[in-house]
PDB file of N, CA and C in Angstrom:
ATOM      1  N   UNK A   1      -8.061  -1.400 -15.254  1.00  0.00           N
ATOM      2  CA  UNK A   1      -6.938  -0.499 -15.377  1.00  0.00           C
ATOM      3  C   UNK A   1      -5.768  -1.235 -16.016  1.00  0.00           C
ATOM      4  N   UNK A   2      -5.022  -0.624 -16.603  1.00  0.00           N
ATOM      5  CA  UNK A   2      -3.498  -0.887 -17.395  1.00  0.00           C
ATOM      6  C   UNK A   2      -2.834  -1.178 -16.249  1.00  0.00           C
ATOM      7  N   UNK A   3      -2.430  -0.329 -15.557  1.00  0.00           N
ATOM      8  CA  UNK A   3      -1.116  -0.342 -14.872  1.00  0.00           C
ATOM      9  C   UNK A   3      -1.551  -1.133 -13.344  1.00  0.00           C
ATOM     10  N   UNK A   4      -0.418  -1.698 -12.901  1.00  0.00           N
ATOM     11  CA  UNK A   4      -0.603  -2.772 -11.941  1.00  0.00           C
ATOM     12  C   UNK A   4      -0.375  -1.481 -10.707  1.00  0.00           C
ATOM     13  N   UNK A   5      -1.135  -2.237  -9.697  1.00  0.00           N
ATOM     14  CA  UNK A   5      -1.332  -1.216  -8.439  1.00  0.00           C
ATOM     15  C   UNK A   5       0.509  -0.557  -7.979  1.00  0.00           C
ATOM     16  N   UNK A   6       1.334  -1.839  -8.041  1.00  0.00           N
ATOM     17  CA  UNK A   6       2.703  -1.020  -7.636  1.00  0.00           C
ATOM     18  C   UNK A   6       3.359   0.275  -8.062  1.00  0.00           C
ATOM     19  N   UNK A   7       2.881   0.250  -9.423  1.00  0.00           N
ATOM     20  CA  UNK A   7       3.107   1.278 -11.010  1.00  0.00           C
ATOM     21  C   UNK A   7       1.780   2.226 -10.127  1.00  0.00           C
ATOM     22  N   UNK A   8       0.873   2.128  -9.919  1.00  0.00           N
ATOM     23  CA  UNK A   8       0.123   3.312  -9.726  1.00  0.00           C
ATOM     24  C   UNK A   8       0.504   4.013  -8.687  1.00  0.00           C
ATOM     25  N   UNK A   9       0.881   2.794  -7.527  1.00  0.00           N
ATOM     26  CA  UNK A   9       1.381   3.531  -6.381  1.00  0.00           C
ATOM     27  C   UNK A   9       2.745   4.075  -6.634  1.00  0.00           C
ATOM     28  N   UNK A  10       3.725   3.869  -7.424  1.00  0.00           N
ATOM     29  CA  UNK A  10       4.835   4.942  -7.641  1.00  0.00           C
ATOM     30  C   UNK A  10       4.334   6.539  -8.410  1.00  0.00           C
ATOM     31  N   UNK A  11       3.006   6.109  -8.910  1.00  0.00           N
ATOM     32  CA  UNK A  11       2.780   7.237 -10.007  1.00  0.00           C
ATOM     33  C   UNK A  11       2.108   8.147  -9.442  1.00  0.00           C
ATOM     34  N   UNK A  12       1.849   7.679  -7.979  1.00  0.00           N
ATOM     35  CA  UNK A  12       0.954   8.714  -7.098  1.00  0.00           C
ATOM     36  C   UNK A  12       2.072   9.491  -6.352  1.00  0.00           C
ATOM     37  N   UNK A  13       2.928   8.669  -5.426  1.00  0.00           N
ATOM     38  CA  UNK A  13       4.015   9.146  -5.144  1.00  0.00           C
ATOM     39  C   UNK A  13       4.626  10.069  -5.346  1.00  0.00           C
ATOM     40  N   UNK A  14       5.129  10.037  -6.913  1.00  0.00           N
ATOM     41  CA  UNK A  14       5.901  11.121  -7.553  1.00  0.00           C
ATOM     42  C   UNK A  14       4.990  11.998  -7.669  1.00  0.00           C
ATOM     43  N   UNK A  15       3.881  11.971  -7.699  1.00  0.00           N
ATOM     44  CA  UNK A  15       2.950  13.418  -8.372  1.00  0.00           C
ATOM     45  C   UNK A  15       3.014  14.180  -6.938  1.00  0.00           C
ATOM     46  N   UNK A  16       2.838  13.147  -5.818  1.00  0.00           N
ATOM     47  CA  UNK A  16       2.782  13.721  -4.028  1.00  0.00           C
ATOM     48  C   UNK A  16       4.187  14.433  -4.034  1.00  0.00           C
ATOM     49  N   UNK A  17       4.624  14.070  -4.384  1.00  0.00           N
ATOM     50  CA  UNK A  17       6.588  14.551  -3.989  1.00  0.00           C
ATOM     51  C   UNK A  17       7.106  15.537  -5.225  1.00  0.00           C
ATOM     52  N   UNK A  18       6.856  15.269  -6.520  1.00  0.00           N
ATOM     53  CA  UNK A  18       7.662  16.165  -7.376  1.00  0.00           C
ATOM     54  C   UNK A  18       7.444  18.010  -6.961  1.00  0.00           C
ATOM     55  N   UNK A  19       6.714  18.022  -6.575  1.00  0.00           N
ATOM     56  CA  UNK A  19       7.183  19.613  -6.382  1.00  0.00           C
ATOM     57  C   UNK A  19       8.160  19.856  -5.346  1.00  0.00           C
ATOM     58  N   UNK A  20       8.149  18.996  -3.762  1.00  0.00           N
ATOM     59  CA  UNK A  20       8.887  19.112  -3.063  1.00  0.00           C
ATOM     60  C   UNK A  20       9.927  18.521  -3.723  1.00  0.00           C
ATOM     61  N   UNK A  21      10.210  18.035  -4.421  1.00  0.00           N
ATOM     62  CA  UNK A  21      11.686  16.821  -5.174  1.00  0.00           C
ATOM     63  C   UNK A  21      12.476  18.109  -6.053  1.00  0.00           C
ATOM     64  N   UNK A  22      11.900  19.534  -6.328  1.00  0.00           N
ATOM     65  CA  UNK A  22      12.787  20.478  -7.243  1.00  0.00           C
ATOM     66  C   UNK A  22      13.792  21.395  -6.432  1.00  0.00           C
ATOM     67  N   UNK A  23      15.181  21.262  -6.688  1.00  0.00           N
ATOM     68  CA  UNK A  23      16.250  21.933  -6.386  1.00  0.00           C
ATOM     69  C   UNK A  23      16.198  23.059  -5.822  1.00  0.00           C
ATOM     70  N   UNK A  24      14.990  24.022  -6.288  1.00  0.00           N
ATOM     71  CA  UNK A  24      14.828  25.253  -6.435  1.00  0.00           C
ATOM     72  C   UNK A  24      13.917  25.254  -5.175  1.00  0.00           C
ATOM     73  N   UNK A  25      13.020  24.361  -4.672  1.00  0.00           N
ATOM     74  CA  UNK A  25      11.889  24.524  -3.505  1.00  0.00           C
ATOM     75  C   UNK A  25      12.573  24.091  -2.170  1.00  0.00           C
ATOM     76  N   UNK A  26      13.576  22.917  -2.402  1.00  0.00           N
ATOM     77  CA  UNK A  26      14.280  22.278  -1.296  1.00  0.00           C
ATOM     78  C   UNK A  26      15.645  21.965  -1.213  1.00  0.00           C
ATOM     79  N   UNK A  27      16.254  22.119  -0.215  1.00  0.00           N
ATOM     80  CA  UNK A  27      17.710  21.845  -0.085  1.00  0.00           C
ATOM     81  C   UNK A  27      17.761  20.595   0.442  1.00  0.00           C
ATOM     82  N   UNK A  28      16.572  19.677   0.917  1.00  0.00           N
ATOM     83  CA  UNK A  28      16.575  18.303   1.391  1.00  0.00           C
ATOM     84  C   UNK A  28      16.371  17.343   0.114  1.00  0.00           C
ATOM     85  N   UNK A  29      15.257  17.284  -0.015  1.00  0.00           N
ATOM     86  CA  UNK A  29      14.879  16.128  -1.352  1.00  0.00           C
ATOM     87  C   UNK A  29      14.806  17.115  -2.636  1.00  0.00           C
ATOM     88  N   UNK A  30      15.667  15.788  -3.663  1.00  0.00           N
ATOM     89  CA  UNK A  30      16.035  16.098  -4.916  1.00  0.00           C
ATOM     90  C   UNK A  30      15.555  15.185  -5.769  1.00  0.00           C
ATOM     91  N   UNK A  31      15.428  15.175  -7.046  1.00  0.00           N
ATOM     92  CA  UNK A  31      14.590  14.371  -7.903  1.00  0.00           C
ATOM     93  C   UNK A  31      15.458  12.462  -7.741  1.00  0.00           C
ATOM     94  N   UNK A  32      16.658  12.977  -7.203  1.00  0.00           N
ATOM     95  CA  UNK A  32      16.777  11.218  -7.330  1.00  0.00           C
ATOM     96  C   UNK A  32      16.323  10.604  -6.102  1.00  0.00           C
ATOM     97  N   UNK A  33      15.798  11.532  -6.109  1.00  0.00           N
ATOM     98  CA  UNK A  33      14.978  10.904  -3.998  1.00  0.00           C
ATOM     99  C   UNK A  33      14.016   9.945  -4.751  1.00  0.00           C
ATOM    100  N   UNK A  34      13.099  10.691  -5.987  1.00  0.00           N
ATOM    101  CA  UNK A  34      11.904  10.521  -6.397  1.00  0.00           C
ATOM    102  C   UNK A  34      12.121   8.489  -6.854  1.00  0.00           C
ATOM    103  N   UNK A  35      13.331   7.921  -7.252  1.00  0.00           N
ATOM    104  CA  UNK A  35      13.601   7.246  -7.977  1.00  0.00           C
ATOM    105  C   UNK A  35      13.915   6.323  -6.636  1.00  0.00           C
ATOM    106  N   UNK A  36      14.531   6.967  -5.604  1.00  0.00           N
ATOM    107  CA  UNK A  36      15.012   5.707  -5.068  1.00  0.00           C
ATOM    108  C   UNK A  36      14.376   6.086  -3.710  1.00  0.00           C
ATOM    109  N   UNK A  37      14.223   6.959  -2.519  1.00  0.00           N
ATOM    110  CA  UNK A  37      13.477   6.645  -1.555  1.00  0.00           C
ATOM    111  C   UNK A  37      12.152   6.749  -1.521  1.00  0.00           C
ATOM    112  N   UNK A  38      11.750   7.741  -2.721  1.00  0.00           N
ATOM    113  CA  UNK A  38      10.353   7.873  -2.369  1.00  0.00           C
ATOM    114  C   UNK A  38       9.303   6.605  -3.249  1.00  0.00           C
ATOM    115  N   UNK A  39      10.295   5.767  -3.820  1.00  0.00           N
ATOM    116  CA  UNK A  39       9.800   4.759  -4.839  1.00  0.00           C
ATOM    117  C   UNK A  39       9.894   3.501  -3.736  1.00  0.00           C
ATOM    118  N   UNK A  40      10.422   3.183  -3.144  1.00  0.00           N
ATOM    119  CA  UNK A  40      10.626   2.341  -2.068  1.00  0.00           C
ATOM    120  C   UNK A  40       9.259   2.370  -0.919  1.00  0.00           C
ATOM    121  N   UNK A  41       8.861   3.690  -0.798  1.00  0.00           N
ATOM    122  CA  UNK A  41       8.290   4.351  -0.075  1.00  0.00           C
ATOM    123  C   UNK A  41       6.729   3.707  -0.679  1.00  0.00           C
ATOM    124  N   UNK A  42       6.368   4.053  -1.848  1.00  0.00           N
ATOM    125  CA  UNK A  42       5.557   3.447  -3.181  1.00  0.00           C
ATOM    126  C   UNK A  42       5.168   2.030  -3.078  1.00  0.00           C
ATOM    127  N   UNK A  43       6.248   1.419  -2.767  1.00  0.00           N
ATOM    128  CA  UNK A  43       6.034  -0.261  -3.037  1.00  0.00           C
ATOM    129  C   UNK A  43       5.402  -0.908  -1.290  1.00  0.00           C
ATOM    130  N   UNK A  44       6.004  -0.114  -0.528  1.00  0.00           N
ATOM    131  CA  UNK A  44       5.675  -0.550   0.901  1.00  0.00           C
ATOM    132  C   UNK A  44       3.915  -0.178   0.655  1.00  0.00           C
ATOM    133  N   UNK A  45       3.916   0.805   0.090  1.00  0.00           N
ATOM    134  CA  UNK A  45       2.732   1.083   0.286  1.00  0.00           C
ATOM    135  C   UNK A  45       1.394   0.257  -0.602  1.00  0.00           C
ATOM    136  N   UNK A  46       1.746  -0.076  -1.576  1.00  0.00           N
ATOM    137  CA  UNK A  46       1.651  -1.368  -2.378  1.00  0.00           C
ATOM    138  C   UNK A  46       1.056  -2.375  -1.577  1.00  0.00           C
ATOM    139  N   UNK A  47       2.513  -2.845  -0.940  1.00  0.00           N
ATOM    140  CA  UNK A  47       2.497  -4.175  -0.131  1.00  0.00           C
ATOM    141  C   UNK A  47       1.425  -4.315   1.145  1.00  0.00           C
ATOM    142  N   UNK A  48       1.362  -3.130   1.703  1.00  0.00           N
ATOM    143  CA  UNK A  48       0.498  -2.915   2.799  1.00  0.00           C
ATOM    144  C   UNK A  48      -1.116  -3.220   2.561  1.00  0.00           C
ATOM    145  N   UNK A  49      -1.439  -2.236   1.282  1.00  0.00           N
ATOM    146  CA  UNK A  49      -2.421  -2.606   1.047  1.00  0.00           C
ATOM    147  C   UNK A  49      -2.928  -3.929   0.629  1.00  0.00           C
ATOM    148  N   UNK A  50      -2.573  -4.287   0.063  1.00  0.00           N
ATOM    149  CA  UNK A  50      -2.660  -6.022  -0.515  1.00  0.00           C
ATOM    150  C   UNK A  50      -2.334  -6.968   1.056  1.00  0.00           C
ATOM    151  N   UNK A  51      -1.855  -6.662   1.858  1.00  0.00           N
ATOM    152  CA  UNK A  51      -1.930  -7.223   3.079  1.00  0.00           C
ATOM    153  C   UNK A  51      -3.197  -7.514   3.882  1.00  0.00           C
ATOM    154  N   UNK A  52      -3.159  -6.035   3.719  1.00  0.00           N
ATOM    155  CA  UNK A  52      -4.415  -4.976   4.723  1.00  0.00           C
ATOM    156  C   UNK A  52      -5.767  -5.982   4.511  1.00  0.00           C
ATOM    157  N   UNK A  53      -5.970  -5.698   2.993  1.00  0.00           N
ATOM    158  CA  UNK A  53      -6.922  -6.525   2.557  1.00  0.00           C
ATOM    159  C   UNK A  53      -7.118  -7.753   2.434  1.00  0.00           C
ATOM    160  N   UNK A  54      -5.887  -8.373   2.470  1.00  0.00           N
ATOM    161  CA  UNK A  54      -6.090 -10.217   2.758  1.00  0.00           C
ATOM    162  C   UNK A  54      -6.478 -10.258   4.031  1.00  0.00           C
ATOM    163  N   UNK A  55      -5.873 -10.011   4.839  1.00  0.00           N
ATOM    164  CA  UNK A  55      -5.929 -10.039   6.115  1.00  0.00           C
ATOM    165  C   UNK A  55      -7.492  -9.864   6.534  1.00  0.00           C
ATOM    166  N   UNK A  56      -8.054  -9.172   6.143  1.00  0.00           N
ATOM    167  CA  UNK A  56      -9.327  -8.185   6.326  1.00  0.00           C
ATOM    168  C   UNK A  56     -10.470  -9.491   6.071  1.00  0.00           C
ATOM    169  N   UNK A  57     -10.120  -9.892   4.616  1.00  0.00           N
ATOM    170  CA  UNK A  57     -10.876 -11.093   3.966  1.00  0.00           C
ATOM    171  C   UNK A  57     -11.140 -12.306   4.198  1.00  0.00           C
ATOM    172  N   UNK A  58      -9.416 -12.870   5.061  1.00  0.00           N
ATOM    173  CA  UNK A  58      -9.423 -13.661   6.058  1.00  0.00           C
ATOM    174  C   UNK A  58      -9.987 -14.070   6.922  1.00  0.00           C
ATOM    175  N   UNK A  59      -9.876 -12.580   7.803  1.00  0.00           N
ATOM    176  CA  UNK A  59     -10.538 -12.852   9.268  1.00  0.00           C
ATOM    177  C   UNK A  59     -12.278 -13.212   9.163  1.00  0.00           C
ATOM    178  N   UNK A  60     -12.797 -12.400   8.103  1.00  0.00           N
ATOM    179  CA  UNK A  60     -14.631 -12.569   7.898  1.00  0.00           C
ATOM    180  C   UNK A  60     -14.635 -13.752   7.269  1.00  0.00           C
ATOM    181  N   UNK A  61     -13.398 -14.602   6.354  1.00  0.00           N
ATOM    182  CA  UNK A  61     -14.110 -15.954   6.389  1.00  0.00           C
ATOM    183  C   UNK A  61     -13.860 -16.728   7.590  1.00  0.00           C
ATOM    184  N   UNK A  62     -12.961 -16.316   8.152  1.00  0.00           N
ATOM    185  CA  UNK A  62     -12.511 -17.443   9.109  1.00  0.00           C
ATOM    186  C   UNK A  62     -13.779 -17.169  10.707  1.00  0.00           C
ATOM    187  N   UNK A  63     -14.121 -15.975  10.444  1.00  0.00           N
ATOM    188  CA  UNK A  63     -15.053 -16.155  12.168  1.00  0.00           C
ATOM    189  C   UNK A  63     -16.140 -14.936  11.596  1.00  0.00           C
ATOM    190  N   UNK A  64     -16.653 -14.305  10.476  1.00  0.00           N
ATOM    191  CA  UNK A  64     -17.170 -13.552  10.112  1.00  0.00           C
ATOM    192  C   UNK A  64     -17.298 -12.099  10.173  1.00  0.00           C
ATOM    193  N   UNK A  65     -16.203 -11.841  10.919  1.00  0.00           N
ATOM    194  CA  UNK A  65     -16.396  -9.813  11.436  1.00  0.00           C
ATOM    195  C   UNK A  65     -14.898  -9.759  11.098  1.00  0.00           C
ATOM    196  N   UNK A  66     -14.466  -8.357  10.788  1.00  0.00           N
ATOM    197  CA  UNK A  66     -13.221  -7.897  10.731  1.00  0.00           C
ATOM    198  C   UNK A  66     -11.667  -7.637  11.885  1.00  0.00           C
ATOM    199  N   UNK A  67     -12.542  -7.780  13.002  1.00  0.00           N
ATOM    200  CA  UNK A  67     -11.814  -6.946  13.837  1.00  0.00           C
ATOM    201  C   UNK A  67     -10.975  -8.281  14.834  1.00  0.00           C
ATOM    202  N   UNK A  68     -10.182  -7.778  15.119  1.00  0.00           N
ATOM    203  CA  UNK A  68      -9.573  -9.442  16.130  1.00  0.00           C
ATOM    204  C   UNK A  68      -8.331 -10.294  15.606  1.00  0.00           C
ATOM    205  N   UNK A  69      -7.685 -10.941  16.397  1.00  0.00           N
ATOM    206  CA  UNK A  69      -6.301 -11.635  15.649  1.00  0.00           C
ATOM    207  C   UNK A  69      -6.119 -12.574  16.683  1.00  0.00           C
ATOM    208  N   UNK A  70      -6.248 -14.020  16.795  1.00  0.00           N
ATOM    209  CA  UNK A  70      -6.534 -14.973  17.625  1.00  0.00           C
ATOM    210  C   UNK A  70      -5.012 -15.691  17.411  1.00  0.00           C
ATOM    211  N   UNK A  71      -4.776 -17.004  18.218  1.00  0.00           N
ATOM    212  CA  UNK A  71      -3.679 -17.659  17.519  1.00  0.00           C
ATOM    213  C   UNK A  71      -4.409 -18.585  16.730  1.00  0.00           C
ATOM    214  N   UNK A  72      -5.675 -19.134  17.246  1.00  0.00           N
ATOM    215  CA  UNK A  72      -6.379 -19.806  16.482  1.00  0.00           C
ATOM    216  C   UNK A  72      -6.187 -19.512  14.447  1.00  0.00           C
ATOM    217  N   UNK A  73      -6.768 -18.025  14.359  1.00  0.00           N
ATOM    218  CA  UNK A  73      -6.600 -17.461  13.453  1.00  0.00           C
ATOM    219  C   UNK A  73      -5.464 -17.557  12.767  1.00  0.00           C
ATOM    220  N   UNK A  74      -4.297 -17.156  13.668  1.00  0.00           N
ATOM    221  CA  UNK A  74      -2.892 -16.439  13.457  1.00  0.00           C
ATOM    222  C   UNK A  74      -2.381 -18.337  12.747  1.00  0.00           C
ATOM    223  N   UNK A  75      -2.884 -19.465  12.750  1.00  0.00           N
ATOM    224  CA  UNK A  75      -2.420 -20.486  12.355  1.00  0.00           C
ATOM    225  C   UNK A  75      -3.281 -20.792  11.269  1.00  0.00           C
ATOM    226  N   UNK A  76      -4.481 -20.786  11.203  1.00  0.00           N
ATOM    227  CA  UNK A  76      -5.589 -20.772   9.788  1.00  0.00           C
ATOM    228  C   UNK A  76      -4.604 -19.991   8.635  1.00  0.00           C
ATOM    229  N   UNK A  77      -4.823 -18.807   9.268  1.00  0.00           N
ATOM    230  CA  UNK A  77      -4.205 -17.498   8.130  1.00  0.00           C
ATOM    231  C   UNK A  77      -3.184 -17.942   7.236  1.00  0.00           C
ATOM    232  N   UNK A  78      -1.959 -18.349   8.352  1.00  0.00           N
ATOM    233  CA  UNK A  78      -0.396 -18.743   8.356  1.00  0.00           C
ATOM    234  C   UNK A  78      -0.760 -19.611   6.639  1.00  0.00           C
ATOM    235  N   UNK A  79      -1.580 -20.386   6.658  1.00  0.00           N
ATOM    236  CA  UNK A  79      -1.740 -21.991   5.456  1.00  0.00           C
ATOM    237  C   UNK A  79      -2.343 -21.483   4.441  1.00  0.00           C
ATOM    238  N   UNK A  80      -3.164 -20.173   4.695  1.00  0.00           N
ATOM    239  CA  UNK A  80      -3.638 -19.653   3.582  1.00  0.00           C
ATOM    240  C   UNK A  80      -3.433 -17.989   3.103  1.00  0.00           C
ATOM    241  N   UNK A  81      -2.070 -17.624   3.595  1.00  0.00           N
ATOM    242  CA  UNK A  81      -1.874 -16.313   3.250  1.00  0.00           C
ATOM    243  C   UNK A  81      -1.399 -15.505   1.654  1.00  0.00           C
ATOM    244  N   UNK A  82      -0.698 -17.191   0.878  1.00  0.00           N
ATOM    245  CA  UNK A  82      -0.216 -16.905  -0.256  1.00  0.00           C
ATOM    246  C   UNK A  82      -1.728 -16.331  -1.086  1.00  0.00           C
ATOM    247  N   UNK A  83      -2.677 -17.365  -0.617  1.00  0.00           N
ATOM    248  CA  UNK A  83      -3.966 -17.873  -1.454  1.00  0.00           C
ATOM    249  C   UNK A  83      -4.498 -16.045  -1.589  1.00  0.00           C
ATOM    250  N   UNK A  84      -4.953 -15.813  -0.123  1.00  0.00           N
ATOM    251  CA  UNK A  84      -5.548 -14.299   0.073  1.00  0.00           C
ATOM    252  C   UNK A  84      -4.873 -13.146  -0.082  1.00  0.00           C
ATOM    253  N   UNK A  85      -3.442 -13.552  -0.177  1.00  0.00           N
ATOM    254  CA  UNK A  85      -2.590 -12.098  -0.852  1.00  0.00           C
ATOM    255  C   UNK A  85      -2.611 -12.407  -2.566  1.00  0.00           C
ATOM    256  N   UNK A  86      -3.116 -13.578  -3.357  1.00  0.00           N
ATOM    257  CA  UNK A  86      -3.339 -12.741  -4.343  1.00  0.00           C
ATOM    258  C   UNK A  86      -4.202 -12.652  -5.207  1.00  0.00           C
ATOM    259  N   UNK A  87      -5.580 -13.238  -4.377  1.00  0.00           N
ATOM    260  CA  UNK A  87      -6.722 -12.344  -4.656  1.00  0.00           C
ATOM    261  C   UNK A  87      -6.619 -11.049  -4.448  1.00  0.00           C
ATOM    262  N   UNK A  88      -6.342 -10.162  -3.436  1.00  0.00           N
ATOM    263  CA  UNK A  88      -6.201  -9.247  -3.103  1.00  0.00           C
ATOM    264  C   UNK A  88      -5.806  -8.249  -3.939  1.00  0.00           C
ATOM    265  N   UNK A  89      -3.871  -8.805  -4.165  1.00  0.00           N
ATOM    266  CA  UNK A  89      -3.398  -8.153  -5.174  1.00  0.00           C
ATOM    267  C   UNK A  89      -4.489  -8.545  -6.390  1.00  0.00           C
ATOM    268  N   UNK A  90      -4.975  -9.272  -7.325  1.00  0.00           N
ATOM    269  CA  UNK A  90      -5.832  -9.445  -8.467  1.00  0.00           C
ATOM    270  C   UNK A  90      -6.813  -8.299  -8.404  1.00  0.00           C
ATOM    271  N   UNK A  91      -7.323  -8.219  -7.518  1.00  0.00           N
ATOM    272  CA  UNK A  91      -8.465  -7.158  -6.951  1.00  0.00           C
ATOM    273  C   UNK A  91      -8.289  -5.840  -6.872  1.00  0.00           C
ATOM    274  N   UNK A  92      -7.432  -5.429  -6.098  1.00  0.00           N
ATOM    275  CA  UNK A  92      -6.557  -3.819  -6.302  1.00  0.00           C
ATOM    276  C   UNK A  92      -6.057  -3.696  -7.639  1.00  0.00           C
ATOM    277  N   UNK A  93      -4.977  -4.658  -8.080  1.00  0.00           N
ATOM    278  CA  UNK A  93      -4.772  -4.416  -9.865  1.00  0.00           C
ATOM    279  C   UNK A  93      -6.184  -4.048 -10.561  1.00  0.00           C
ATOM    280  N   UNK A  94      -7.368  -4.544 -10.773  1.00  0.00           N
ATOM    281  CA  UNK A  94      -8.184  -4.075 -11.371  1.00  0.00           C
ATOM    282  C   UNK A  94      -8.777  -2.835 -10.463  1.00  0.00           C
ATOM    283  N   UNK A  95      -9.023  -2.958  -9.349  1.00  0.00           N
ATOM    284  CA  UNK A  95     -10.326  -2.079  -8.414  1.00  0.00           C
ATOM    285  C   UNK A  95      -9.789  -0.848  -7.794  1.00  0.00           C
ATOM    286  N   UNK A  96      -8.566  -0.855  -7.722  1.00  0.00           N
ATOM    287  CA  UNK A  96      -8.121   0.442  -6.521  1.00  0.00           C
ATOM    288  C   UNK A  96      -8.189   1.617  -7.275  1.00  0.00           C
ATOM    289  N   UNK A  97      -9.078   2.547  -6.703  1.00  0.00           N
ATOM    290  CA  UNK A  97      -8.907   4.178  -7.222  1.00  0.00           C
ATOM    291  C   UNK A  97      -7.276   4.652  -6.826  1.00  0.00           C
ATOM    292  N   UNK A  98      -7.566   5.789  -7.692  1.00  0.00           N
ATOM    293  CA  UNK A  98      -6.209   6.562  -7.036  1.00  0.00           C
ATOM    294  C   UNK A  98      -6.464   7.559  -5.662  1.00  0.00           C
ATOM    295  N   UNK A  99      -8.236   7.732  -5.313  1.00  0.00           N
ATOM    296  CA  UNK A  99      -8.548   8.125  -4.294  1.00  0.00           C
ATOM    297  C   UNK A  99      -7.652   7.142  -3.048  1.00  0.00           C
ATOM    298  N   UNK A 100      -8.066   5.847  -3.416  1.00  0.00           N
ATOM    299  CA  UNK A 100      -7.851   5.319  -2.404  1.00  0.00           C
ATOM    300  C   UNK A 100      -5.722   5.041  -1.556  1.00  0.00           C
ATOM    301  N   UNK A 101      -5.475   4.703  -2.940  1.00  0.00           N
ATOM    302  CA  UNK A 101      -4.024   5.288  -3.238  1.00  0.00           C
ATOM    303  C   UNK A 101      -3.877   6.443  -2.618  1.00  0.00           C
ATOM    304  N   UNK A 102      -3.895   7.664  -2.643  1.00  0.00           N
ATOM    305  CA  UNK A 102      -3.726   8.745  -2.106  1.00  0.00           C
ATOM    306  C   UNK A 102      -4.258   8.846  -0.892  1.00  0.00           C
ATOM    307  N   UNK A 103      -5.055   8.063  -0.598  1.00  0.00           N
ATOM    308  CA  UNK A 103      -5.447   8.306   0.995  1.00  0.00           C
ATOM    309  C   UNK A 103      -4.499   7.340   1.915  1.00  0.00           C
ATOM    310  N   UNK A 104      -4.117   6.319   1.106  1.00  0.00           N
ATOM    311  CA  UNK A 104      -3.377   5.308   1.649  1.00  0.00           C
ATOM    312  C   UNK A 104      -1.695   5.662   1.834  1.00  0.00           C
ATOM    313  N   UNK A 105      -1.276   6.820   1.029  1.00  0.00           N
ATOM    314  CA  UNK A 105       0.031   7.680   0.783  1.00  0.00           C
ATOM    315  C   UNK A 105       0.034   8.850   2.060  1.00  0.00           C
ATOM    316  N   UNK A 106      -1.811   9.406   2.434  1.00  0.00           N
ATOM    317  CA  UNK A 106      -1.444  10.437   3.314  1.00  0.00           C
ATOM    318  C   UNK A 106      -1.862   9.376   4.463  1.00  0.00           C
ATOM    319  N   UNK A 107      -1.623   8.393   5.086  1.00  0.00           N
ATOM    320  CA  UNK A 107      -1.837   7.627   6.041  1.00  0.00           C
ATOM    321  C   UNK A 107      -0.141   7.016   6.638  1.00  0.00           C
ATOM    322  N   UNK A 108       0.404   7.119   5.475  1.00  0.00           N
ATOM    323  CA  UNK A 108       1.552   6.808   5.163  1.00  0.00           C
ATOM    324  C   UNK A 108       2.144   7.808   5.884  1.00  0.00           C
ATOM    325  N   UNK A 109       2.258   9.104   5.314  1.00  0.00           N
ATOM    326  CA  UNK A 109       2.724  10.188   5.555  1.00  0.00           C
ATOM    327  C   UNK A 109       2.454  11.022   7.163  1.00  0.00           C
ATOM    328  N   UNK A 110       1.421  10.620   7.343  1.00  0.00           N
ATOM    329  CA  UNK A 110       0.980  11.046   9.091  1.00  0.00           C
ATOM    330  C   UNK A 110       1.765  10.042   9.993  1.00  0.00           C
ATOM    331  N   UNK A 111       1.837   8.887   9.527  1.00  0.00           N
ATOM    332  CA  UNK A 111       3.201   8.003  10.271  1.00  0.00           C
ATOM    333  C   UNK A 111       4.144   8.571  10.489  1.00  0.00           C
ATOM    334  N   UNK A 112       4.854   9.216   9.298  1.00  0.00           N
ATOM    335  CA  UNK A 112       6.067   9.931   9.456  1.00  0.00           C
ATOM    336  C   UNK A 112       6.956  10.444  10.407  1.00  0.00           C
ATOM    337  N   UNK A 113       4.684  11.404  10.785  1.00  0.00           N
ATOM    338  CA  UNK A 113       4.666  12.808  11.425  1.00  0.00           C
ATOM    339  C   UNK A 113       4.826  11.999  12.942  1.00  0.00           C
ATOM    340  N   UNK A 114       4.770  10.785  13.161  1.00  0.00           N
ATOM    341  CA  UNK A 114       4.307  10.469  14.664  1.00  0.00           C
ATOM    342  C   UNK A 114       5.663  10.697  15.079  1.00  0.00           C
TER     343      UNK A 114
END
């Protein structure tokens, strides 16, 4: 893909929000929402994922299964987090659908709702 996962995740964003973002549908959010909270909104979501997935990659090299957060771990990780956040990011820049993007936006969005 061209565009780097942050750029995709704003480009999903706005497509999720521009109808609610028109003057005419809402008296809450307006198109400069689109630019500045819901773009903010975009990058967290970015960041999460590229986390999500180091983290994920981490833990199966460090003890082989996904699930669990040790201090043992929590100090391994600590020395090698730059290393696995950017494979990660390298990996989503080429690999992430916009399925996955959008599922990762309405995961986002059910937070909201809590």
């Amino acid at each position: 893909m061209s565009k780097t996962l942050k750029a995709r995740c704003i480009r999903r964003w706005e497509i999720r929000f521009r109808d609610m973002c028109d003057s005419k549908i809402s008296a809450v959010w307006h198109k400069q929402d689109l630019r500045g909270y819901i773009r903010d909104a975009a990058l967290t979501t970015a960041d999460c994922m590229v986390d999500r997935m180091a983290e994920d990659n981490a833990r199966v090299d460090f003890c082989g299964y996904v699930y669990g957060w040790s201090p043992e771990f929590a100090a391994w990780y600590n020395e090698r987090r730059e290393q696995y956040r950017k494979e990660a990011l390298d990996y989503l820049n080429e690999d992430a659908t916009n399925d996955e993007i959008d599922e990762e936006i309405e995961s986002e969005i059910d937070c909201w709702n809590d």
